[in-house]
C-alpha atoms as a PDB file:
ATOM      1  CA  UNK A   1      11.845  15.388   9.889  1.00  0.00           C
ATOM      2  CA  UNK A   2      11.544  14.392  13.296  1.00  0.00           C
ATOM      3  CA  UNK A   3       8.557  11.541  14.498  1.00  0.00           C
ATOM      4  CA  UNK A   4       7.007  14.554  16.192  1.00  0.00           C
ATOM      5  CA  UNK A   5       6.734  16.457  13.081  1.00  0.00           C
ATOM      6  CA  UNK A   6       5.436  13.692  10.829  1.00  0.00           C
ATOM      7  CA  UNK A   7       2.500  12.794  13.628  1.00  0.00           C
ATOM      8  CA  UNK A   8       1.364  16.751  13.021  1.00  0.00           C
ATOM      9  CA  UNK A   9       1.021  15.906   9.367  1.00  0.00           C
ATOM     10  CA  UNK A  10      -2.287  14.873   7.641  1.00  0.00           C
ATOM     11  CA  UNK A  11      -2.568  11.668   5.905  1.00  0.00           C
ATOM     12  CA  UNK A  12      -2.194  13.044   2.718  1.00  0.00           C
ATOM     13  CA  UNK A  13       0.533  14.934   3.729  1.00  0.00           C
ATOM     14  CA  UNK A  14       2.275  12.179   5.173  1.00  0.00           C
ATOM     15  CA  UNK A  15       2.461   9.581   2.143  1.00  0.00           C
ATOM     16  CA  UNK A  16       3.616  12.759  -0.410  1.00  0.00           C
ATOM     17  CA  UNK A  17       6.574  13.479   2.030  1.00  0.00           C
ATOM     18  CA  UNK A  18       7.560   9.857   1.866  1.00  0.00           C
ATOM     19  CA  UNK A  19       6.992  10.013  -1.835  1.00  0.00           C
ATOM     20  CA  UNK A  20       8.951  13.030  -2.206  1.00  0.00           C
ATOM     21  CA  UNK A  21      11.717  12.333   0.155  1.00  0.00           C
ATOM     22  CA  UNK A  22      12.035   8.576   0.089  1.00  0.00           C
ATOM     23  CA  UNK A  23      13.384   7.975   3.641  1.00  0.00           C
ATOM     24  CA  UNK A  24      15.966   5.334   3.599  1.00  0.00           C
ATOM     25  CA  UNK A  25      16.682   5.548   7.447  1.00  0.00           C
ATOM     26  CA  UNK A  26      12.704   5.027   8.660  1.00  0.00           C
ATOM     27  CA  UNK A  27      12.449   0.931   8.697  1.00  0.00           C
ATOM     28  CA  UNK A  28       9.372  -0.181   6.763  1.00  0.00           C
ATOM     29  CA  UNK A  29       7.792  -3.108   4.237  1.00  0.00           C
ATOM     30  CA  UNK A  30       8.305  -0.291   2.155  1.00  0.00           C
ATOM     31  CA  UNK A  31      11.977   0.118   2.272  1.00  0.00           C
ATOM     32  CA  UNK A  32      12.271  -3.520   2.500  1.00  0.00           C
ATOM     33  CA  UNK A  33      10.497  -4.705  -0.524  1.00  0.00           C
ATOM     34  CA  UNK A  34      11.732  -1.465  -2.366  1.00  0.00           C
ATOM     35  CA  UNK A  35       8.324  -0.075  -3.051  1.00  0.00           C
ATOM     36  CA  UNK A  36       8.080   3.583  -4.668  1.00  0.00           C
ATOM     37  CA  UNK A  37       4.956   5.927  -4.558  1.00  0.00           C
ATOM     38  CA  UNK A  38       4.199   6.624  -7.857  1.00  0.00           C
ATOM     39  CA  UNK A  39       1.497   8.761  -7.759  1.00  0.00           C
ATOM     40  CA  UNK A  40      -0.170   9.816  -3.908  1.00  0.00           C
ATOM     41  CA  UNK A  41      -4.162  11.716  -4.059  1.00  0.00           C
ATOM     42  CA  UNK A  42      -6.624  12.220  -1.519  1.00  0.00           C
ATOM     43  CA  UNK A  43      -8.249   8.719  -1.363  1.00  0.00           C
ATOM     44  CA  UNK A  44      -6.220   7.141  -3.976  1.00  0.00           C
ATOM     45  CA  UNK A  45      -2.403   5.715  -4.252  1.00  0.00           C
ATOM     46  CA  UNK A  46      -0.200   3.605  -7.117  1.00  0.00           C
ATOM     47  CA  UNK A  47       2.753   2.106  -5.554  1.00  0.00           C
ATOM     48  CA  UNK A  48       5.182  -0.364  -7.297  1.00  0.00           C
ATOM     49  CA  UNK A  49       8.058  -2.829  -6.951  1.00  0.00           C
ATOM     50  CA  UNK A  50      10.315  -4.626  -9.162  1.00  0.00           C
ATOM     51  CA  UNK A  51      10.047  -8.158  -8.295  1.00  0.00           C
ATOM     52  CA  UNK A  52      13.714 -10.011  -7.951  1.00  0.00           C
ATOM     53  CA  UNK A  53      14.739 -13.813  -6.515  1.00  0.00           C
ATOM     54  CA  UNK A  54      14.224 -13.168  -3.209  1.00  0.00           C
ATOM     55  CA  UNK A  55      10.285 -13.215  -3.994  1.00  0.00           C
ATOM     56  CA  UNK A  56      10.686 -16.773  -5.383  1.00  0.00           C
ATOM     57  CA  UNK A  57       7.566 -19.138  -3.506  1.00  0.00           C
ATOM     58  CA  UNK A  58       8.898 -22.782  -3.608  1.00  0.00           C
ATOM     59  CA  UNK A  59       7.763 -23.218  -7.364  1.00  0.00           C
ATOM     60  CA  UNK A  60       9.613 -20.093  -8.530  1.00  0.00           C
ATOM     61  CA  UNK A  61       7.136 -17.454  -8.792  1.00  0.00           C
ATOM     62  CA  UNK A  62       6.183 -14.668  -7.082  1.00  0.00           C
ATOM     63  CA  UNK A  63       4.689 -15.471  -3.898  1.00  0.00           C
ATOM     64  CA  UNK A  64       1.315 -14.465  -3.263  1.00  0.00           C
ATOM     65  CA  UNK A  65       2.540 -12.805  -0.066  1.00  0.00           C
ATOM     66  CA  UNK A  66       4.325  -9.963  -1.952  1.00  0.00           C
ATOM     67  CA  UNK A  67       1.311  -9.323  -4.153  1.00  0.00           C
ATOM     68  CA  UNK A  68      -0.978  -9.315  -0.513  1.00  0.00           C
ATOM     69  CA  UNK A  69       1.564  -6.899   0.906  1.00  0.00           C
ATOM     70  CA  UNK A  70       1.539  -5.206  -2.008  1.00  0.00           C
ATOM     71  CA  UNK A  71      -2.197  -4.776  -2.214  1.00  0.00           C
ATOM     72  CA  UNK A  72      -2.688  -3.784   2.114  1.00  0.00           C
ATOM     73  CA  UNK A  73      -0.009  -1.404   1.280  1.00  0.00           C
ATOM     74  CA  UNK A  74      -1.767   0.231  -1.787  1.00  0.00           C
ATOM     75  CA  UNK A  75      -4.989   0.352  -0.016  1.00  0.00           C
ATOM     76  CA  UNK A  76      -4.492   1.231   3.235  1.00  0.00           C
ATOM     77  CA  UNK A  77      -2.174   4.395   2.393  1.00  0.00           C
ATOM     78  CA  UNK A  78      -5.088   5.287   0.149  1.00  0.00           C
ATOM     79  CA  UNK A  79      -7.626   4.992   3.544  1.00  0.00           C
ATOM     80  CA  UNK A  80      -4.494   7.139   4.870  1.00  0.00           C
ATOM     81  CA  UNK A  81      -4.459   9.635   2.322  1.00  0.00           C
ATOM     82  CA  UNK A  82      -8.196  10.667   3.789  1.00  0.00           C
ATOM     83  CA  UNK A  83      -7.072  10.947   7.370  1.00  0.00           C
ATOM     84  CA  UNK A  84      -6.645  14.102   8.948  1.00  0.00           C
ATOM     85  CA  UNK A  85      -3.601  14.581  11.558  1.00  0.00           C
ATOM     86  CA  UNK A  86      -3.639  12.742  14.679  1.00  0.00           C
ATOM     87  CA  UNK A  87      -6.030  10.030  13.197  1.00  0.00           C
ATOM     88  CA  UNK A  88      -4.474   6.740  12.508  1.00  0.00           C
ATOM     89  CA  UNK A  89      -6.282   3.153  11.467  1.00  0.00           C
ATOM     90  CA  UNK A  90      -5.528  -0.256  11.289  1.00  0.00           C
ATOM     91  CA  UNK A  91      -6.413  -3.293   8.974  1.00  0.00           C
ATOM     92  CA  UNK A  92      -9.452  -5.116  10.148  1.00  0.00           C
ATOM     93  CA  UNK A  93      -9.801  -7.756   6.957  1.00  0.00           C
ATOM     94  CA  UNK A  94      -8.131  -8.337   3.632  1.00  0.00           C
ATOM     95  CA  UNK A  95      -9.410 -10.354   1.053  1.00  0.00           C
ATOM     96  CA  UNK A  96      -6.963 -11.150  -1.571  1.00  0.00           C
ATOM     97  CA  UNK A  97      -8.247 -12.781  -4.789  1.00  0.00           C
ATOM     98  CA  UNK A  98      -4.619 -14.249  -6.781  1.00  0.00           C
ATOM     99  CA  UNK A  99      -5.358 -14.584 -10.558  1.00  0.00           C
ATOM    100  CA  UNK A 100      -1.973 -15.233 -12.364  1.00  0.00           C
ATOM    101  CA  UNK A 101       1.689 -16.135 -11.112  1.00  0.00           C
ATOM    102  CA  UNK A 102       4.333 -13.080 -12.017  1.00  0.00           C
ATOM    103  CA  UNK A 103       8.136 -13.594 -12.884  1.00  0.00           C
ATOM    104  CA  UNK A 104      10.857 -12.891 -10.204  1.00  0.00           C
ATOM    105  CA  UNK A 105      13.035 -11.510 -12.883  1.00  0.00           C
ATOM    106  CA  UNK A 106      12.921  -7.758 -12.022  1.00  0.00           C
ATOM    107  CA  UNK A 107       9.383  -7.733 -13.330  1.00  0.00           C
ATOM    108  CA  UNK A 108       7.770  -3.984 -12.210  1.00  0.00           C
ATOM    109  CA  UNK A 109       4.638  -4.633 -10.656  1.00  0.00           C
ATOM    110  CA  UNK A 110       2.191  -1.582 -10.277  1.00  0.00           C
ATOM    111  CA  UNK A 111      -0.467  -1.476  -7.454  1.00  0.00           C
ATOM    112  CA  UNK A 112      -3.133   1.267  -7.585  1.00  0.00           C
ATOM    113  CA  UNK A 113      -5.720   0.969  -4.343  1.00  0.00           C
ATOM    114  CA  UNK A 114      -8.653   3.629  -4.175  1.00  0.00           C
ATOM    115  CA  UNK A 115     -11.092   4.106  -1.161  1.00  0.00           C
ATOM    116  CA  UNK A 116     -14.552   3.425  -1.193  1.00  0.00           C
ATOM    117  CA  UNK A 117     -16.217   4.563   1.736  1.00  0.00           C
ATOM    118  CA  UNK A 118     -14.805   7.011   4.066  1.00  0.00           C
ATOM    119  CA  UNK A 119     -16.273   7.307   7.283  1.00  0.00           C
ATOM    120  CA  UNK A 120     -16.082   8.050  11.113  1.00  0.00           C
ATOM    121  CA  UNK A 121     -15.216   4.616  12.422  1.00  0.00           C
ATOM    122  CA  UNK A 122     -14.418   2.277   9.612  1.00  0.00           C
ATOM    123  CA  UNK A 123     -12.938   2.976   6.077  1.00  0.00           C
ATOM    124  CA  UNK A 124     -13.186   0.433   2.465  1.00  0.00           C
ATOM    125  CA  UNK A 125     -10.614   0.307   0.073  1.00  0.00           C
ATOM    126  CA  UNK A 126     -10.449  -1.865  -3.632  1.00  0.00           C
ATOM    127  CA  UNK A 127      -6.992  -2.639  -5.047  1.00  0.00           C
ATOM    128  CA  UNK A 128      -5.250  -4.114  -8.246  1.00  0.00           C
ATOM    129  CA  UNK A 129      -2.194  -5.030  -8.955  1.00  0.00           C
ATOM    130  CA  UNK A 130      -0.511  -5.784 -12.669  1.00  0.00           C
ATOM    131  CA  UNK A 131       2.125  -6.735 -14.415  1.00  0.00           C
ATOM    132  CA  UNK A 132       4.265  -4.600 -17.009  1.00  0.00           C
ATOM    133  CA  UNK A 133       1.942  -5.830 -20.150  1.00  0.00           C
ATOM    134  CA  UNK A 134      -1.396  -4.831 -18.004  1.00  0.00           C
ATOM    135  CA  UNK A 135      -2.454  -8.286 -16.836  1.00  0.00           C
ATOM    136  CA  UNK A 136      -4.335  -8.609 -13.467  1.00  0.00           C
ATOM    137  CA  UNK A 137      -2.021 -10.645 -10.669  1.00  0.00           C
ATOM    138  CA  UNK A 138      -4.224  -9.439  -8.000  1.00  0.00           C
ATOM    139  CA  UNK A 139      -7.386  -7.809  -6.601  1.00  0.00           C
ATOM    140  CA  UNK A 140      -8.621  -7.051  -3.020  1.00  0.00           C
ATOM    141  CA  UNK A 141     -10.689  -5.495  -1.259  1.00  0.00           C
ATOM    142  CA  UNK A 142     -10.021  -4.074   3.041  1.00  0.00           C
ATOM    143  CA  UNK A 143     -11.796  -2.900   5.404  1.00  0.00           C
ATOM    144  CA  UNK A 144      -9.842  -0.727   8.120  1.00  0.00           C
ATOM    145  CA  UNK A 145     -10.946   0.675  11.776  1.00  0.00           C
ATOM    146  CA  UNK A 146      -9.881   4.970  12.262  1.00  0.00           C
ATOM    147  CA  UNK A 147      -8.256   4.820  15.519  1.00  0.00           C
ATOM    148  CA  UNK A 148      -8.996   8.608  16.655  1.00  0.00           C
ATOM    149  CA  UNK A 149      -7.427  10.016  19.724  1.00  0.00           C
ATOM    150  CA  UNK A 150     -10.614   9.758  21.757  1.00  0.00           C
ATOM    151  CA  UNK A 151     -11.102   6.342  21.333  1.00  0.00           C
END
């Protein structure tokens, strides 16, 4: 699909092509951190990863980086999701609240993010991300500014 075919696409339409298609030749955090959309609904969106070495902070776990990424990702798709073509947004604050360390092992960690306010000019999202036995790592919150073609 060419750019000028995925710009006519909705929001929502946009994140289930790249779940469905996985584009490997589109650079992205995505492709680089080898997240996968598990599950893509209007206002809502579960991505994971599987952490590996490479994610190591200095003390050997996960840095807290890859569990923000994860988390702006997560949440700001989900702001995507409610976006209708031609509408795009960006990240005006993230606050990231870290409450355990996960293994670099090839652990699967599973971000869900779900918007809370919709509107004209700004959008809120909440996000979560655990490990494979359920625990909390993470939980933020965003706020995002809709860039429409006017403004």
């Amino acid at each position: 699909m060419s750019t000028t075919d995925l710009a006519a696409l909705s929001g929502l339409e946009l994140m289930r092509w790249i779940q469905s298609e996985r584009p490997t030749d589109i650079p992205s955090i995505g492709r680089l951190l080898g997240m996968r959309f598990d599950e893509v609904e209007h206002g809502r969106m579960v991505i994971s990863l599987d952490t590996r070495p490479d994610f190591a902070n200095p003390l050997g776990a996960v840095h807290g980086g890859i569990a923000a990424t994860l988390l702006d990702s997560v949440m700001a798709c989900a702001v995507h999701t409610t976006l209708p073509a031609g509408v795009s947004f960006t990240t005006l604050e993230l606050k990231v609240n870290y409450i355990r360390a996960a293994h670099t092992g090839g652990q699967t960690l599973t971000a869900e993010g779900s918007v809370i306010h919709a509107g004209r000019r700004t959008a809120t999202a909440e996000g979560r991300v655990m490990d494979e036995q359920g625990k909390l790592i993470a939980h933020a919150t965003t706020t995002c500014l809709v860039l429409r073609p006017a403004d």
